[in-house]
N, C-alpha and C. Protein backbone atom coordinates (compact mmCIF):
# COMPACT_ATOMS: atom_id res chain seq x y z
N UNK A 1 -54.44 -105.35 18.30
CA UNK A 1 -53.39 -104.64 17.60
C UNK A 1 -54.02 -103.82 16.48
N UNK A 2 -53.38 -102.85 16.09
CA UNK A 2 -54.15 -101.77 15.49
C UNK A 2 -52.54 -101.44 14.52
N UNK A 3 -53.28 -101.59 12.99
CA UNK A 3 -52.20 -100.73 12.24
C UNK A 3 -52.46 -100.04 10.94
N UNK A 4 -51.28 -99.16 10.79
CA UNK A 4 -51.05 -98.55 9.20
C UNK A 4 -50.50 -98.71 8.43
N UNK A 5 -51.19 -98.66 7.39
CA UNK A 5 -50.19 -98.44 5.90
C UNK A 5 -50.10 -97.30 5.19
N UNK A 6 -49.21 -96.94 5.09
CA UNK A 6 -49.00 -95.74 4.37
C UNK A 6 -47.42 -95.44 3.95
N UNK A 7 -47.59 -95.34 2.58
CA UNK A 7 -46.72 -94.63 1.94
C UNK A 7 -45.42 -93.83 2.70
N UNK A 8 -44.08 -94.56 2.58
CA UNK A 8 -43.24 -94.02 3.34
C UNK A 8 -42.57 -92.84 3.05
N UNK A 9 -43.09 -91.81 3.12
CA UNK A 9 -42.23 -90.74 2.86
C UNK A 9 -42.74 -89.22 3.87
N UNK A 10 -41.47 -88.46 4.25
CA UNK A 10 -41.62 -87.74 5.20
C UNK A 10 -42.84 -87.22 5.40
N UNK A 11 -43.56 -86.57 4.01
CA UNK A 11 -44.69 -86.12 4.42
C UNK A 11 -45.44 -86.49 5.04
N UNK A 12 -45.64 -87.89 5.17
CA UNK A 12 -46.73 -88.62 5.85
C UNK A 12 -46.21 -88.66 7.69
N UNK A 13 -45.08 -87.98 8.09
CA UNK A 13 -45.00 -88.24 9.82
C UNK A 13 -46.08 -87.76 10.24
N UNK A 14 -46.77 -86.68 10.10
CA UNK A 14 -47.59 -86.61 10.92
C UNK A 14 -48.69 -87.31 11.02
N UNK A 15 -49.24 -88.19 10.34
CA UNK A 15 -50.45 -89.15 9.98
C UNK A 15 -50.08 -90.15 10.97
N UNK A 16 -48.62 -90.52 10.93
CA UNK A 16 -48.06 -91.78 11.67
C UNK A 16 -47.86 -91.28 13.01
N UNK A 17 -47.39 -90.42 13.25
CA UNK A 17 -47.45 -89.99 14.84
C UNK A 17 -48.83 -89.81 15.50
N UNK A 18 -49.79 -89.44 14.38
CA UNK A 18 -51.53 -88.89 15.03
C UNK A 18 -51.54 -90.48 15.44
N UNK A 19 -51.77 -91.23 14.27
CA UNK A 19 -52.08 -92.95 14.55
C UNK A 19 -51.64 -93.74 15.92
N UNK A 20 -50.21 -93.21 16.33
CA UNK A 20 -49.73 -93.81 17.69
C UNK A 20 -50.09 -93.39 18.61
N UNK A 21 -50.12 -92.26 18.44
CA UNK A 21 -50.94 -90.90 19.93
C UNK A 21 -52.57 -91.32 20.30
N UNK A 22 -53.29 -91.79 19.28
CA UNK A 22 -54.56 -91.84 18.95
C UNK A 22 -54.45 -93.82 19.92
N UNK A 23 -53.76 -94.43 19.47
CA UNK A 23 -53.68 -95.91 20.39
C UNK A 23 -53.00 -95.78 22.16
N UNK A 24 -52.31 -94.64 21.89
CA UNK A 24 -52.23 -94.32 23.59
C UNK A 24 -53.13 -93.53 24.59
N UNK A 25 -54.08 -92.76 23.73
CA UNK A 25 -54.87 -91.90 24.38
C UNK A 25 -55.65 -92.57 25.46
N UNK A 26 -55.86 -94.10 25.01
CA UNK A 26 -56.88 -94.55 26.36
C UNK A 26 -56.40 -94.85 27.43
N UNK A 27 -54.82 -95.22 27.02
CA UNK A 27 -54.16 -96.04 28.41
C UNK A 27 -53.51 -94.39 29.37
N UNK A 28 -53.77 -93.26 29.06
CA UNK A 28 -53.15 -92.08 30.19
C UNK A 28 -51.82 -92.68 30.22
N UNK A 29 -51.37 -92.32 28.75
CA UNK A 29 -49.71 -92.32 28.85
C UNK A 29 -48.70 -91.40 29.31
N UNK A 30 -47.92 -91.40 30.54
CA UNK A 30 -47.34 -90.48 30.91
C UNK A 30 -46.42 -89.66 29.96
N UNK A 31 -46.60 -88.09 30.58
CA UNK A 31 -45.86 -87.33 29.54
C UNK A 31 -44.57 -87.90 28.80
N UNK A 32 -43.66 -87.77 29.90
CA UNK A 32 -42.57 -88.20 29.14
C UNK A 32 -42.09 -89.74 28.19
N UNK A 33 -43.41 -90.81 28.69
CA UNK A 33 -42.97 -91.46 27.96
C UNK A 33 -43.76 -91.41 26.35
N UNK A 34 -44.63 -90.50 26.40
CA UNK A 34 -45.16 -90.01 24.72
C UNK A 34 -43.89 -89.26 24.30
N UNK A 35 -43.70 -88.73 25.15
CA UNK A 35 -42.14 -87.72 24.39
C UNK A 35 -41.50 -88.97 23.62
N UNK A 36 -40.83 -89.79 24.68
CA UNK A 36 -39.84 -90.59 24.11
C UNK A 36 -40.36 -91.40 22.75
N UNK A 37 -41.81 -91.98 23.02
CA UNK A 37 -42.14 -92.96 21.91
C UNK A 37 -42.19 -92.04 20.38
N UNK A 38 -42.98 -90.45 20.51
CA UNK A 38 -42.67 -89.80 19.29
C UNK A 38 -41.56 -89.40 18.98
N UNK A 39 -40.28 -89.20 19.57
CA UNK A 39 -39.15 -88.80 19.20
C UNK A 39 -38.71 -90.38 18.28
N UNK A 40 -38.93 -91.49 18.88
CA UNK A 40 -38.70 -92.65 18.18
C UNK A 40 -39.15 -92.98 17.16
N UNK A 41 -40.74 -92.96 17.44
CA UNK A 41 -41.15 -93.03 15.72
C UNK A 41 -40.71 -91.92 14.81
N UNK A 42 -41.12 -91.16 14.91
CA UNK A 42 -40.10 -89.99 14.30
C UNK A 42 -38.63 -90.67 13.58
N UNK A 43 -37.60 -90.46 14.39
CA UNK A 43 -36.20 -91.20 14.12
C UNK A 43 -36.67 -92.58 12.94
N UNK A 44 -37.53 -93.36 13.09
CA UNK A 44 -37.49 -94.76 12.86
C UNK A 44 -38.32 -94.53 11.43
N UNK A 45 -39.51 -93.72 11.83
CA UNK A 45 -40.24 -93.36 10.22
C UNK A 45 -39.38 -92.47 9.09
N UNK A 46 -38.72 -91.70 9.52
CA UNK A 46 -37.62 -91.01 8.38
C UNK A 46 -36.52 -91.73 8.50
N UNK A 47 -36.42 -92.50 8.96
CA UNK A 47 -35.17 -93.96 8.34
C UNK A 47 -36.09 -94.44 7.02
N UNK A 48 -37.19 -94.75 7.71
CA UNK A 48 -37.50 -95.37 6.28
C UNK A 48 -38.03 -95.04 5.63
N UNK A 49 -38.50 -93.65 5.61
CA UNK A 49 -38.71 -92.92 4.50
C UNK A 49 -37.40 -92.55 3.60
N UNK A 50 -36.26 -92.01 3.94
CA UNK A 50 -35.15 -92.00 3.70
C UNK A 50 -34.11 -92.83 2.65
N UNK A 51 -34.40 -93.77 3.59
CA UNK A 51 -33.71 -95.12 2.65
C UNK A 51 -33.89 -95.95 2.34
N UNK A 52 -35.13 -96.80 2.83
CA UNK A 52 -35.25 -98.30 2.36
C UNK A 52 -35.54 -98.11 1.14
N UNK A 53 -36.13 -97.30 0.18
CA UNK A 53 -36.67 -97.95 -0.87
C UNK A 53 -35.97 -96.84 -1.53
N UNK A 54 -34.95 -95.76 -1.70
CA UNK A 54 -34.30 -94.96 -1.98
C UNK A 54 -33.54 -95.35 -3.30
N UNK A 55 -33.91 -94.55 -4.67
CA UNK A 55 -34.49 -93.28 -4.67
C UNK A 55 -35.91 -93.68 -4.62
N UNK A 56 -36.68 -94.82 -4.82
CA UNK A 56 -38.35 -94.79 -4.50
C UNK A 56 -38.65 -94.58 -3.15
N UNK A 57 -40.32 -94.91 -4.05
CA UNK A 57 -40.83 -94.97 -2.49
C UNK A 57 -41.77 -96.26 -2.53
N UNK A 58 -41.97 -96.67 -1.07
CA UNK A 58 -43.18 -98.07 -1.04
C UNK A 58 -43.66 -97.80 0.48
N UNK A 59 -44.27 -99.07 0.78
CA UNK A 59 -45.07 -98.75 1.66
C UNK A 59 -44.30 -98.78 3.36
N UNK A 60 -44.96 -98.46 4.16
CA UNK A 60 -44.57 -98.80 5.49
C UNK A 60 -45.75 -99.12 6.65
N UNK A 61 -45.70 -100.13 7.21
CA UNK A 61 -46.89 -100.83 7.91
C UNK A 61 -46.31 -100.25 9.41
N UNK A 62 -47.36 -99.54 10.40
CA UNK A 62 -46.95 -99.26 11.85
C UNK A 62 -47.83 -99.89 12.75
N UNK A 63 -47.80 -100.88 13.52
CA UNK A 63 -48.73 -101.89 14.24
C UNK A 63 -48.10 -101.04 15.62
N UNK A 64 -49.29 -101.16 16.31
CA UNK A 64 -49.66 -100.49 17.29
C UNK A 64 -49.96 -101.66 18.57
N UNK A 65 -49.54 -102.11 19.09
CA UNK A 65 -49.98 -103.31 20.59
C UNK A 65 -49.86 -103.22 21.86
N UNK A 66 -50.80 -102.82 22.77
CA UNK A 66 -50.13 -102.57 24.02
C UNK A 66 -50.64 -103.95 24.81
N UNK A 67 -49.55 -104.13 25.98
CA UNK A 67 -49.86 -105.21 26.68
C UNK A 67 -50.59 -104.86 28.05
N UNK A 68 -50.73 -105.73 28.90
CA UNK A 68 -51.53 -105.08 30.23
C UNK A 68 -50.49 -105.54 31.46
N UNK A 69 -49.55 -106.53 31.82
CA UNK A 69 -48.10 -106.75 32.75
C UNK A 69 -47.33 -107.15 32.49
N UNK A 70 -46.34 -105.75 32.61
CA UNK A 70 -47.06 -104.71 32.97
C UNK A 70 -47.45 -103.76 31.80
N UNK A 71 -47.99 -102.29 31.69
CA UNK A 71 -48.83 -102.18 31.03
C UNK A 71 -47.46 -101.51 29.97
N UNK A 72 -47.19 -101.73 29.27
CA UNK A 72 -46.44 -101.45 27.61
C UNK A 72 -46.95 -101.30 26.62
N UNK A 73 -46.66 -100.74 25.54
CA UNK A 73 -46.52 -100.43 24.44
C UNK A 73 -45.74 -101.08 23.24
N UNK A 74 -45.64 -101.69 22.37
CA UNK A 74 -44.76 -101.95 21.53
C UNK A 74 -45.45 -101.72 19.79
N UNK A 75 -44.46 -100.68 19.43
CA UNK A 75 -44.59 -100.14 17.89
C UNK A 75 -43.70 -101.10 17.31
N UNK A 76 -43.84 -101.93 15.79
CA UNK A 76 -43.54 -102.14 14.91
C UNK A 76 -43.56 -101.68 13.90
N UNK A 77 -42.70 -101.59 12.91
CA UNK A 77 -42.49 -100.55 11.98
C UNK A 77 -41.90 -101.96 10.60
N UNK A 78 -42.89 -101.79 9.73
CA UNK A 78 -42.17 -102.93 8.74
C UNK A 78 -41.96 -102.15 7.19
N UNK A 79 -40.68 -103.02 6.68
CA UNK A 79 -41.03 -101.91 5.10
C UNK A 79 -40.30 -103.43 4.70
N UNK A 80 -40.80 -103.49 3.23
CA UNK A 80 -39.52 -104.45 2.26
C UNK A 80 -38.97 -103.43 1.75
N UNK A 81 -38.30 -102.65 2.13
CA UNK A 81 -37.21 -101.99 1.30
C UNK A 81 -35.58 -102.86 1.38
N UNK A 82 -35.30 -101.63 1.18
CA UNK A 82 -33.18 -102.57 1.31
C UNK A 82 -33.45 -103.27 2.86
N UNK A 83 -32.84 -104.44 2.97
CA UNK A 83 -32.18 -105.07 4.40
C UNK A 83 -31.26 -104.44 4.85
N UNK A 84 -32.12 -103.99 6.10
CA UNK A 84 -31.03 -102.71 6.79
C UNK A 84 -31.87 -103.00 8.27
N UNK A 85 -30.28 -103.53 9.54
CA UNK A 85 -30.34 -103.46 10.70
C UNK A 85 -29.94 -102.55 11.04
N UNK A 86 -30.17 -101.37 11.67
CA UNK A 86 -29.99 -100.68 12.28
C UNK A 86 -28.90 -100.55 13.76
N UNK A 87 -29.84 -101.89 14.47
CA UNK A 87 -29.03 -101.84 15.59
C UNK A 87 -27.59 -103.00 15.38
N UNK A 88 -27.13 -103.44 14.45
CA UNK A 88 -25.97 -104.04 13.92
C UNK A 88 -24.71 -102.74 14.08
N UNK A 89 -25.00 -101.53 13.96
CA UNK A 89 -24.30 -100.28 13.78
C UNK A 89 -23.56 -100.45 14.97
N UNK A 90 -22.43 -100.23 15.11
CA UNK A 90 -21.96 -99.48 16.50
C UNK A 90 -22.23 -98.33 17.36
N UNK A 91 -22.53 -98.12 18.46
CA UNK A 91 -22.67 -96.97 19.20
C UNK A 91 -22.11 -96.20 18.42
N UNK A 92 -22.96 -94.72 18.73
CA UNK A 92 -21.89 -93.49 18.58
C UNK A 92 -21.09 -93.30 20.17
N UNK A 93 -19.51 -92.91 19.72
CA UNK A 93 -19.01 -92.54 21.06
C UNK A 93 -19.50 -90.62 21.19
N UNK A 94 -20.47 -90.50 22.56
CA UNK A 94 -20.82 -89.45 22.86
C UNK A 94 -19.89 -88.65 23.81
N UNK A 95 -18.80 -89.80 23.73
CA UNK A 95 -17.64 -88.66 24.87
C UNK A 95 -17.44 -87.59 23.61
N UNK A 96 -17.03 -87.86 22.74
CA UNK A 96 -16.41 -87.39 21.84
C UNK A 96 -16.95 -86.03 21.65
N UNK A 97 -16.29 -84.79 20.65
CA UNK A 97 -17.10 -84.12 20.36
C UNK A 97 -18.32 -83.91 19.50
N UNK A 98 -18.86 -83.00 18.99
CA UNK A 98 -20.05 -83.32 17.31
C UNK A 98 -18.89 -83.58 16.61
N UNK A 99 -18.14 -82.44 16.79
CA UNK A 99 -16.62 -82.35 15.19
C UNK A 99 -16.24 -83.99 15.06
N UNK A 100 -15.90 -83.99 16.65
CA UNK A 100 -14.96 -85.51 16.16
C UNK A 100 -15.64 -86.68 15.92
N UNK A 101 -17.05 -86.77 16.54
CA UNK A 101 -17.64 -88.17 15.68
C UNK A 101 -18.01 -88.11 14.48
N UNK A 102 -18.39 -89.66 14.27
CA UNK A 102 -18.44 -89.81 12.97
C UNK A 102 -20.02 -89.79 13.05
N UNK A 103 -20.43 -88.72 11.03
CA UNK A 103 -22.14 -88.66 11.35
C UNK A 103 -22.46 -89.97 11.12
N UNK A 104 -24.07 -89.64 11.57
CA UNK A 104 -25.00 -91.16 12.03
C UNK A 104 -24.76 -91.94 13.22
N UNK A 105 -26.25 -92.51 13.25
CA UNK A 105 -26.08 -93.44 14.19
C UNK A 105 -26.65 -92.85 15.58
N UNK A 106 -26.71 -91.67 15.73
CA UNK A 106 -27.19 -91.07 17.04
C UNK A 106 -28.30 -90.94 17.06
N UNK A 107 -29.34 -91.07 16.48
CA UNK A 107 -30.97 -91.33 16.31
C UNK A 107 -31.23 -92.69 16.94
N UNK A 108 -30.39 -93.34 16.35
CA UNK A 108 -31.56 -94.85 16.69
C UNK A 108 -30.46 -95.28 17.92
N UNK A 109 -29.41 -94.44 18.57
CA UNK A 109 -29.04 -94.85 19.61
C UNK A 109 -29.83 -94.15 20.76
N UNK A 110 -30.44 -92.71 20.47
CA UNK A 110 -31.47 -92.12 21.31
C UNK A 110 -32.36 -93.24 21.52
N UNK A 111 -32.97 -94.18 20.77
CA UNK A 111 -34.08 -95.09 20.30
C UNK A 111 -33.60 -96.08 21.65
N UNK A 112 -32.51 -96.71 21.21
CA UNK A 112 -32.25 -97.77 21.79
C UNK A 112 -32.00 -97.38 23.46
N UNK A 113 -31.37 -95.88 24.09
CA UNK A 113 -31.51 -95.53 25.15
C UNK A 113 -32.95 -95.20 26.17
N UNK A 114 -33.86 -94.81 25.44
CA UNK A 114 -35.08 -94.50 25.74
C UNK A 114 -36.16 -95.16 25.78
N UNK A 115 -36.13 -96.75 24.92
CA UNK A 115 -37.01 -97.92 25.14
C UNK A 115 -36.83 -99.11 25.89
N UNK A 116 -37.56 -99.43 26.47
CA UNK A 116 -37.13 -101.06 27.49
C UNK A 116 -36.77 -101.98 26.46
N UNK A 117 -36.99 -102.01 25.38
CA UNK A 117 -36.85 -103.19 24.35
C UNK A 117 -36.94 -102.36 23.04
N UNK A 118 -35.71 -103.20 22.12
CA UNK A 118 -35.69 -102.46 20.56
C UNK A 118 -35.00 -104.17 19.57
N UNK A 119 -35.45 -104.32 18.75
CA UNK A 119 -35.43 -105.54 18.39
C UNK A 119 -35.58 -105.26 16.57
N UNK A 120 -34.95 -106.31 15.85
CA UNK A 120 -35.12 -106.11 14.53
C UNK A 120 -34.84 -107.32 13.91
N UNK A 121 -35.64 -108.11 12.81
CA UNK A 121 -35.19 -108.94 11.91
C UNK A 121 -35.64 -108.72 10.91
N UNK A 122 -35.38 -109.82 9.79
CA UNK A 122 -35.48 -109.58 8.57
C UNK A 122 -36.20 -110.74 8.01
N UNK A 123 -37.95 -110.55 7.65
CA UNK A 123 -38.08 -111.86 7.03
C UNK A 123 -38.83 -111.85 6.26
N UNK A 124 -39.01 -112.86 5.22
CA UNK A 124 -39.41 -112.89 3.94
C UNK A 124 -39.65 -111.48 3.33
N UNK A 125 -38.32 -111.07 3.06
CA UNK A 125 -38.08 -110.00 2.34
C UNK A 125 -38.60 -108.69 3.14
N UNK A 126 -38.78 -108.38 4.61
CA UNK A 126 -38.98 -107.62 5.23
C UNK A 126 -38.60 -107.41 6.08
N UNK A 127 -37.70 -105.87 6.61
CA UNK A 127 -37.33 -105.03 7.28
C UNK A 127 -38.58 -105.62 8.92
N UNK A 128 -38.03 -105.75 9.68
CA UNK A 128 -39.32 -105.38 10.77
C UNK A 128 -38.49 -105.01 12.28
N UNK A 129 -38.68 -103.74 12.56
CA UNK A 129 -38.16 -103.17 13.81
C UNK A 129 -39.27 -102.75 14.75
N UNK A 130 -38.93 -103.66 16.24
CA UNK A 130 -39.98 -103.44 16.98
C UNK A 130 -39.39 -102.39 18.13
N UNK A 131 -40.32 -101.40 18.51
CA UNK A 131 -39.83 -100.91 19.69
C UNK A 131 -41.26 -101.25 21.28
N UNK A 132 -40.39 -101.49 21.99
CA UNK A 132 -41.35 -101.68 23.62
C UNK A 132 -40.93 -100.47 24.35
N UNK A 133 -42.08 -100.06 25.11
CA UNK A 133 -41.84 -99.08 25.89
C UNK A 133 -42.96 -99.34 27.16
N UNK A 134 -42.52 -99.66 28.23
CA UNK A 134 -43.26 -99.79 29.51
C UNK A 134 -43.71 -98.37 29.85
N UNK A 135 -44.95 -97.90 30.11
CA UNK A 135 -46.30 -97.12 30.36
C UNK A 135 -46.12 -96.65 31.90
N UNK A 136 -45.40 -97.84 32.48
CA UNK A 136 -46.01 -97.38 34.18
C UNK A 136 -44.84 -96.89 34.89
């Protein structure tokens, strides 16, 4: 397992996206599923740049683990900022129109549509949201 720390705030996505791209490069990750995993970290790193520690800022740890069966991926993303589940939220209803839903919530439901596994608890005073994404 391979990870970062760094300072949660927007500026730093691209450091955190190089870091994940840089742990998939050996396994020949198919296109689209790099699409999906950076659109996620993305979504998941400006959550918590955003708000956990809002108006500060602190740190954010991104652990990097892939498994071999079958061959996956799973990003963790930890902050002690505010205790905030994410996936506790209700769906957004996407029948609906943009006008008529209500904002939020459509990021980390992209998240939760696009990964085999999305998972979150809270312990000793830390935020920790894992995402899995199967490779093959």
């Amino acid at each position: 397992m391979k990870e970062l720390t760094i300072e949660a705030k927007i500026d730093n996505l691209s450091k955190v996206q190089e870091f994940v791209e840089e742990q998939l490069a050996a396994y020949e990750c198919p296109m689209k599923a790099l699409i999906q995993l950076n659109v996620a970290v993305e979504e998941l790193f400006v959550n918590i740049a955003s708000y956990a520690y809002n108006p500060e800022t602190g740190p954010a740890t991104i652990m990097v683990e892939t498994q071999e069966d079958p061959l996956s991926v799973c990003i963790t993303f930890v902050d002690n900022g505010v205790p905030y589940d994410p996936l506790a939220k209700e769906d957004p209803d996407i029948t609906l129109t943009a006008e008529e839903r209500k904002i939020g919530g459509l990021g980390i439901f992209m998240v939760k549509q696009s990964m085999d596994d999305v998972t979150y608890r809270y312990e000793n005073g830390k935020n920790i949201l894992s995402i899995r994404k199967n490779l093959n």
